[in-house]
PDB file of N, CA and C in Angstrom:
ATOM      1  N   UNK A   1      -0.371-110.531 -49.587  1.00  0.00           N
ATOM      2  CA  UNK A   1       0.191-110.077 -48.340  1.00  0.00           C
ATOM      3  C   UNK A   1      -0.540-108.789 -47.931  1.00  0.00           C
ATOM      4  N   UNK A   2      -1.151-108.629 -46.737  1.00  0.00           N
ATOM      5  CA  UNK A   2      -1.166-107.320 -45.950  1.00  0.00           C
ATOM      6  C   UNK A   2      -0.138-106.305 -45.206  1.00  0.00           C
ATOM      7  N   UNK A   3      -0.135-105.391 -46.220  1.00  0.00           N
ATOM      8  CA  UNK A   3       1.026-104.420 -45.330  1.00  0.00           C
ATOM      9  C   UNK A   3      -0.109-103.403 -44.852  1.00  0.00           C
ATOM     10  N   UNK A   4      -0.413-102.594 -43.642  1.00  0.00           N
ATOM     11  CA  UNK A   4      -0.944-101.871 -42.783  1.00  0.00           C
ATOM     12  C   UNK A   4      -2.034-102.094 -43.471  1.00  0.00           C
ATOM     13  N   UNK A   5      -2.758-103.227 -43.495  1.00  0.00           N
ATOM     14  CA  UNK A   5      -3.885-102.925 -43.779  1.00  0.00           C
ATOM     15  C   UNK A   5      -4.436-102.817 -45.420  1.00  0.00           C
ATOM     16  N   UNK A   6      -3.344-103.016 -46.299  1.00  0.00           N
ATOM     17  CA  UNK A   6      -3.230-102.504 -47.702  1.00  0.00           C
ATOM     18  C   UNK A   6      -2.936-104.255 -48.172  1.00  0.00           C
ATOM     19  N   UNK A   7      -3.938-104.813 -49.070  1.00  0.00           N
ATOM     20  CA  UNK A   7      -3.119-106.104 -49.853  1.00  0.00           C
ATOM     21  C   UNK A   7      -2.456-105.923 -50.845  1.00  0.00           C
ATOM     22  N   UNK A   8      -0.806-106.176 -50.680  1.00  0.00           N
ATOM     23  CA  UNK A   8       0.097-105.849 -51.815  1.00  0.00           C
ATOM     24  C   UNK A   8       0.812-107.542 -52.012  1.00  0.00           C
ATOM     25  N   UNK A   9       1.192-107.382 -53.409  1.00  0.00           N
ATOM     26  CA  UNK A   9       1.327-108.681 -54.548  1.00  0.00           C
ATOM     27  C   UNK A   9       2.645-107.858 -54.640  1.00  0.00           C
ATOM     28  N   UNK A  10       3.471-109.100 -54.008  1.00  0.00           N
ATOM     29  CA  UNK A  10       5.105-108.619 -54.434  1.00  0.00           C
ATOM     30  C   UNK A  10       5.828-109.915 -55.179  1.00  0.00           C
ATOM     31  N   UNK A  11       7.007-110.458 -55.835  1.00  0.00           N
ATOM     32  CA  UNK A  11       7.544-111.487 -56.764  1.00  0.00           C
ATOM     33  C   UNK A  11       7.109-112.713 -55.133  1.00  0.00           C
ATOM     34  N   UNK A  12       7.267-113.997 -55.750  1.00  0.00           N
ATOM     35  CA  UNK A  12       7.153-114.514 -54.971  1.00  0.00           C
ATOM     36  C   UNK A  12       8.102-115.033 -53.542  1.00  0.00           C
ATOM     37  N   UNK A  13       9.177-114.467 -53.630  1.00  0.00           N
ATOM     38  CA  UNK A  13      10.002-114.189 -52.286  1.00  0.00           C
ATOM     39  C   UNK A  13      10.477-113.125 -52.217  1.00  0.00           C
ATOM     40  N   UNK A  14      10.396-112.780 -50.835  1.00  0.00           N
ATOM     41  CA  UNK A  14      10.678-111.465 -50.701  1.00  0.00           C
ATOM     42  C   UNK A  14      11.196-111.046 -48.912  1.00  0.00           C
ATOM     43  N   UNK A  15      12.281-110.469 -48.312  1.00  0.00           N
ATOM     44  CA  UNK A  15      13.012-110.262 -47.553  1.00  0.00           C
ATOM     45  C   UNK A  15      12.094-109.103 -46.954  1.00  0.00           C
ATOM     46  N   UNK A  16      12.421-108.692 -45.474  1.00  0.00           N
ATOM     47  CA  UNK A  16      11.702-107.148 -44.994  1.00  0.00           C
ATOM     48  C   UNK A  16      12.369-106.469 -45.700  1.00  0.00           C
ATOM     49  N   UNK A  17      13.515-106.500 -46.124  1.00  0.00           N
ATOM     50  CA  UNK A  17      14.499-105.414 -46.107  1.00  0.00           C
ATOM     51  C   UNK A  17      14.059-105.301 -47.323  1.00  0.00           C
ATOM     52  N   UNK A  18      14.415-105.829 -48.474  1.00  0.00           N
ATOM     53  CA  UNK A  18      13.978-105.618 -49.632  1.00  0.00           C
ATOM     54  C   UNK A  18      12.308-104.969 -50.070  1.00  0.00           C
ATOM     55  N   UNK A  19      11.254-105.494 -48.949  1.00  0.00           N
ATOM     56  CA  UNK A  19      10.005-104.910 -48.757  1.00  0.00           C
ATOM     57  C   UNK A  19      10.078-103.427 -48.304  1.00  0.00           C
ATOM     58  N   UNK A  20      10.879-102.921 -47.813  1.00  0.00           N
ATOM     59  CA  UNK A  20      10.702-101.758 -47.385  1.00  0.00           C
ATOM     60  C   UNK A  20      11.857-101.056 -48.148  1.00  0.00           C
ATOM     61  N   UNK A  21      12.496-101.484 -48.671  1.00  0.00           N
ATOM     62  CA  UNK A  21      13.165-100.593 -49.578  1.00  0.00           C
ATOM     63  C   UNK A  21      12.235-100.313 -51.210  1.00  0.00           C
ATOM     64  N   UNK A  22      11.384-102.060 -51.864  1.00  0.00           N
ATOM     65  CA  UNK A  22      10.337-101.398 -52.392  1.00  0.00           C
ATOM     66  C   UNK A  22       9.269-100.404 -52.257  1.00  0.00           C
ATOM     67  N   UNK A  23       9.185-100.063 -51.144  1.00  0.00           N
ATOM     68  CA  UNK A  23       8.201 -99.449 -50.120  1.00  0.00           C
ATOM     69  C   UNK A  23       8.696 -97.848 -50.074  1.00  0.00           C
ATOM     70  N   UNK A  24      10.125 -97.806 -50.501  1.00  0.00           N
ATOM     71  CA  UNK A  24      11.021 -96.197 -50.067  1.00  0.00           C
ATOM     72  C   UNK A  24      11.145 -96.076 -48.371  1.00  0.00           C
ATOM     73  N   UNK A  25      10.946 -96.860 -47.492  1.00  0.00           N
ATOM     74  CA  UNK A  25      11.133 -96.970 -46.122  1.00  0.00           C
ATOM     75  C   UNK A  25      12.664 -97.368 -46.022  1.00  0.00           C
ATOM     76  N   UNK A  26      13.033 -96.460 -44.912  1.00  0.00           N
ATOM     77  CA  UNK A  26      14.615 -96.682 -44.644  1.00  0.00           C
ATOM     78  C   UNK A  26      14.399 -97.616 -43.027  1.00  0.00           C
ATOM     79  N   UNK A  27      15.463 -98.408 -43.002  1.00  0.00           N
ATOM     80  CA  UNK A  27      15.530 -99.539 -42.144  1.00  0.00           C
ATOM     81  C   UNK A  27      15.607 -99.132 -40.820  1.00  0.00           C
ATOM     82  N   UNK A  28      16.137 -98.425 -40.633  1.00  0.00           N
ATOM     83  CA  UNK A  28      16.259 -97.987 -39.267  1.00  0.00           C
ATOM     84  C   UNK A  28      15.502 -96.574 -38.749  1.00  0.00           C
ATOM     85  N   UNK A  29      14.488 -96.675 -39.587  1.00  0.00           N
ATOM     86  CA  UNK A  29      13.194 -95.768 -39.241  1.00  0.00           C
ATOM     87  C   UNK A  29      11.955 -96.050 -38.974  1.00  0.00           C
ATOM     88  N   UNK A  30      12.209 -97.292 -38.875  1.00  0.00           N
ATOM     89  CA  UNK A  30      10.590 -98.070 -38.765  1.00  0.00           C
ATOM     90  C   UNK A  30      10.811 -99.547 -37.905  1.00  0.00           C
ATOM     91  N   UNK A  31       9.761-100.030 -37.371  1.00  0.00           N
ATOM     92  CA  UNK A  31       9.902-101.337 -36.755  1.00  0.00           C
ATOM     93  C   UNK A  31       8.342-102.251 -37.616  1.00  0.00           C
ATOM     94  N   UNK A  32       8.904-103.384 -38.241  1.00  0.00           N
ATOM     95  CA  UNK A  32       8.155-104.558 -38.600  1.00  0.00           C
ATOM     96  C   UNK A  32       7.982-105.329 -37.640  1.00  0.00           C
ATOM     97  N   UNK A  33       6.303-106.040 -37.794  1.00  0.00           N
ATOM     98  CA  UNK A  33       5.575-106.897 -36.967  1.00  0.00           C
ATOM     99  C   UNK A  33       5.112-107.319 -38.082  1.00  0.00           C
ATOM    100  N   UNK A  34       5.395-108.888 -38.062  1.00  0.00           N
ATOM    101  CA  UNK A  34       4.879-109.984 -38.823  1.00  0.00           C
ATOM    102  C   UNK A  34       4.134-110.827 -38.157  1.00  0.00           C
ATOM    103  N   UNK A  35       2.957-111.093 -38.385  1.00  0.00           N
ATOM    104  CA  UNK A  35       1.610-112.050 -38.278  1.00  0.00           C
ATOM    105  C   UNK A  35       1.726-111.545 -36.156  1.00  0.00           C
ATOM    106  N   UNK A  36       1.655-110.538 -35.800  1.00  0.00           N
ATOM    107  CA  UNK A  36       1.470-110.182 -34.893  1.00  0.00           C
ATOM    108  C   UNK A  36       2.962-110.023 -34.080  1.00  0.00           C
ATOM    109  N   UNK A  37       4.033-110.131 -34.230  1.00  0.00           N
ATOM    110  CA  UNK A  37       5.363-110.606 -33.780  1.00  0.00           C
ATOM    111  C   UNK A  37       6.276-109.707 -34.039  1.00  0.00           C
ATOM    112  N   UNK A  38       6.989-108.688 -33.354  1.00  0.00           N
ATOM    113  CA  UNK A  38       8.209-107.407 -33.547  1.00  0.00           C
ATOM    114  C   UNK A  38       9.317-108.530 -34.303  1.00  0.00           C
ATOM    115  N   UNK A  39       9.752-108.479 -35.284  1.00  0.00           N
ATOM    116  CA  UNK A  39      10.871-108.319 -35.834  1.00  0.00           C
ATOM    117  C   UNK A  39      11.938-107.632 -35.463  1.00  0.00           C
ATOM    118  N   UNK A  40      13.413-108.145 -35.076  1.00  0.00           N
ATOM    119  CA  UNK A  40      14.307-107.414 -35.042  1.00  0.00           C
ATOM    120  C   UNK A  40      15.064-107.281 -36.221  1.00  0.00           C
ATOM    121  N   UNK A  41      15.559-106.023 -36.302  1.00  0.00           N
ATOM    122  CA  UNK A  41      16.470-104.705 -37.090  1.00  0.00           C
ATOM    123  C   UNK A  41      17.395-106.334 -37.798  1.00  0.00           C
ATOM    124  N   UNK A  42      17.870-107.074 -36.931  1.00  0.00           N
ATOM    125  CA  UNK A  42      19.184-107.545 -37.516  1.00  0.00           C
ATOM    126  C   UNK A  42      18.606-109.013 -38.241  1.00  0.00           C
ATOM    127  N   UNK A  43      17.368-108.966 -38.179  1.00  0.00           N
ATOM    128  CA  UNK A  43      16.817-110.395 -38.663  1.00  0.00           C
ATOM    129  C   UNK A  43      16.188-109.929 -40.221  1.00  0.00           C
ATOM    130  N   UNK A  44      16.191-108.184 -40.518  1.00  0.00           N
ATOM    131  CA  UNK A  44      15.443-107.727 -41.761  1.00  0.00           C
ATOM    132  C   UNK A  44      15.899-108.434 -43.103  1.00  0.00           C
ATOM    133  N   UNK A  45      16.834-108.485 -43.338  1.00  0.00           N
ATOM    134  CA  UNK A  45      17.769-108.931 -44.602  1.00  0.00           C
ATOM    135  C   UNK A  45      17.267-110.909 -44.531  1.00  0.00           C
ATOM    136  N   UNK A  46      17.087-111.435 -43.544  1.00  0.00           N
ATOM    137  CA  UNK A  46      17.289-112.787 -43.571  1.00  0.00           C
ATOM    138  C   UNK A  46      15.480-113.616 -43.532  1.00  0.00           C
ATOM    139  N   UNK A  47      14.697-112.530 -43.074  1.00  0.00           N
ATOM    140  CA  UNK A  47      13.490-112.740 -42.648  1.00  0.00           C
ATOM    141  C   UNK A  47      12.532-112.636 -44.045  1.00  0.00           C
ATOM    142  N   UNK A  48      12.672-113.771 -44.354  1.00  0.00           N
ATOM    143  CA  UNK A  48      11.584-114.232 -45.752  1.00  0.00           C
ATOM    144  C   UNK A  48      10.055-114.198 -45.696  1.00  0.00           C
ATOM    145  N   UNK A  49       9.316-113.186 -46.254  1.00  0.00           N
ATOM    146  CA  UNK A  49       7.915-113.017 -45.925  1.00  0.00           C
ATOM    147  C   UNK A  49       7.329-113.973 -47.216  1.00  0.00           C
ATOM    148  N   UNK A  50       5.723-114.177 -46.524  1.00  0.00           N
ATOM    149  CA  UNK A  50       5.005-115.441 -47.134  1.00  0.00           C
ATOM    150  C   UNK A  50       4.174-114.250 -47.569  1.00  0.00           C
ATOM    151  N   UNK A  51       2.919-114.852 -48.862  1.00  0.00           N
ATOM    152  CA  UNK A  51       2.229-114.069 -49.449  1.00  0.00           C
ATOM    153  C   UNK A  51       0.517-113.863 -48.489  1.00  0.00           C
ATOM    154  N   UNK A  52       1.000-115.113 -47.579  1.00  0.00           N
ATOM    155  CA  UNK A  52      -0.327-114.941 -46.329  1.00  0.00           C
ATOM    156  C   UNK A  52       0.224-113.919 -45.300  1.00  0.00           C
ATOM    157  N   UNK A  53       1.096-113.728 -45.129  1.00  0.00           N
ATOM    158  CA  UNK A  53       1.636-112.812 -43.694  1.00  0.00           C
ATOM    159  C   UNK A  53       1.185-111.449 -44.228  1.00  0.00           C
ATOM    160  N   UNK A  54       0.287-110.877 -42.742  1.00  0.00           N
ATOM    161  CA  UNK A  54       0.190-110.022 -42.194  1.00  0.00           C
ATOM    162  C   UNK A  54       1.073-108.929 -41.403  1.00  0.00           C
ATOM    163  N   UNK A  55       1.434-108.011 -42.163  1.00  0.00           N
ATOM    164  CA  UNK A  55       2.733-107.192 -41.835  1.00  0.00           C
ATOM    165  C   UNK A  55       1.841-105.644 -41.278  1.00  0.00           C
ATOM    166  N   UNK A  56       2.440-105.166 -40.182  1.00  0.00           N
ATOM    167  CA  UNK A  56       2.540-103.760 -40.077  1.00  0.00           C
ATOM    168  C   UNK A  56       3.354-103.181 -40.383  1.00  0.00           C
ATOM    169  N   UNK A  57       3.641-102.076 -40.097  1.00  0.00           N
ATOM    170  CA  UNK A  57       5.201-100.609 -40.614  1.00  0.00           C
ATOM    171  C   UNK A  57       4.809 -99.962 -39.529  1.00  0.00           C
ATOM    172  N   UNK A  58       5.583 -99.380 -38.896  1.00  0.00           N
ATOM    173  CA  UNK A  58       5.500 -98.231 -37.503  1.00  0.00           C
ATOM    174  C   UNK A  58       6.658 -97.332 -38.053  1.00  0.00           C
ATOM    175  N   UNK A  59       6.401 -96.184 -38.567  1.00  0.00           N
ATOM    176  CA  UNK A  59       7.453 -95.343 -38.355  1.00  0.00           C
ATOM    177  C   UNK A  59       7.591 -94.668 -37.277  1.00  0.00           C
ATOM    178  N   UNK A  60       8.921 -94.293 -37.150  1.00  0.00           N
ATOM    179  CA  UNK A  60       9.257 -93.460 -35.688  1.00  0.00           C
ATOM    180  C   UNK A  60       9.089 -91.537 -36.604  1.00  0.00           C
ATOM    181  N   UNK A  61       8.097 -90.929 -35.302  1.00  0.00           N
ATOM    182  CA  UNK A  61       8.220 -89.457 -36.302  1.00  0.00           C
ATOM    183  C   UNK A  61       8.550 -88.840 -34.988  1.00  0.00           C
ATOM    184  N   UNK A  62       9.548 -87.590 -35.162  1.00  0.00           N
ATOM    185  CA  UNK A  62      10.178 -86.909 -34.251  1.00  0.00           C
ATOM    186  C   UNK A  62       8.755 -85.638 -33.898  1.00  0.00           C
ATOM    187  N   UNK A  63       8.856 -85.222 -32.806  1.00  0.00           N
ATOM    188  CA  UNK A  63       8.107 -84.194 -32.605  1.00  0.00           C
ATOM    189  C   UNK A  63       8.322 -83.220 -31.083  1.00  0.00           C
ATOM    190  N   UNK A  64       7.458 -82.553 -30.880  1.00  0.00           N
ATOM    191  CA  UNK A  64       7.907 -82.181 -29.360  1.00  0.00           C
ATOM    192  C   UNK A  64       7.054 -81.364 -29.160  1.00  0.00           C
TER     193      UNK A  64
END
């Protein structure tokens, strides 16, 4: 699997949610795009990633 660009080897099923909690990413700080496609917040827990999918991470960073 590609996460930003990085090939990472995770068990062979694996949830966003559970990916980004291996990851130390909190859920509602970031938005996932799988194989080019926004993921929604409420699909993280149910949304089963393949070991071919292409994933980004976007964190949100506060600034001003």
């Amino acid at each position: 699997m590609i996460i930003n660009g990085k090939e990472m080897d995770f068990e062979t099923k694996i949830t966003i949610s559970e990916m980004l909690k291996k990851l130390g990413l909190a859920e509602e700080k970031v938005v996932a795009e799988v194989n080019f496609k926004i993921i929604s917040k409420e699909e993280y827990k149910e949304y089963v990633l393949d070991q071919s999918d292409k994933v980004e991470i976007v964190s949100f960073v506060g600034g001003g």
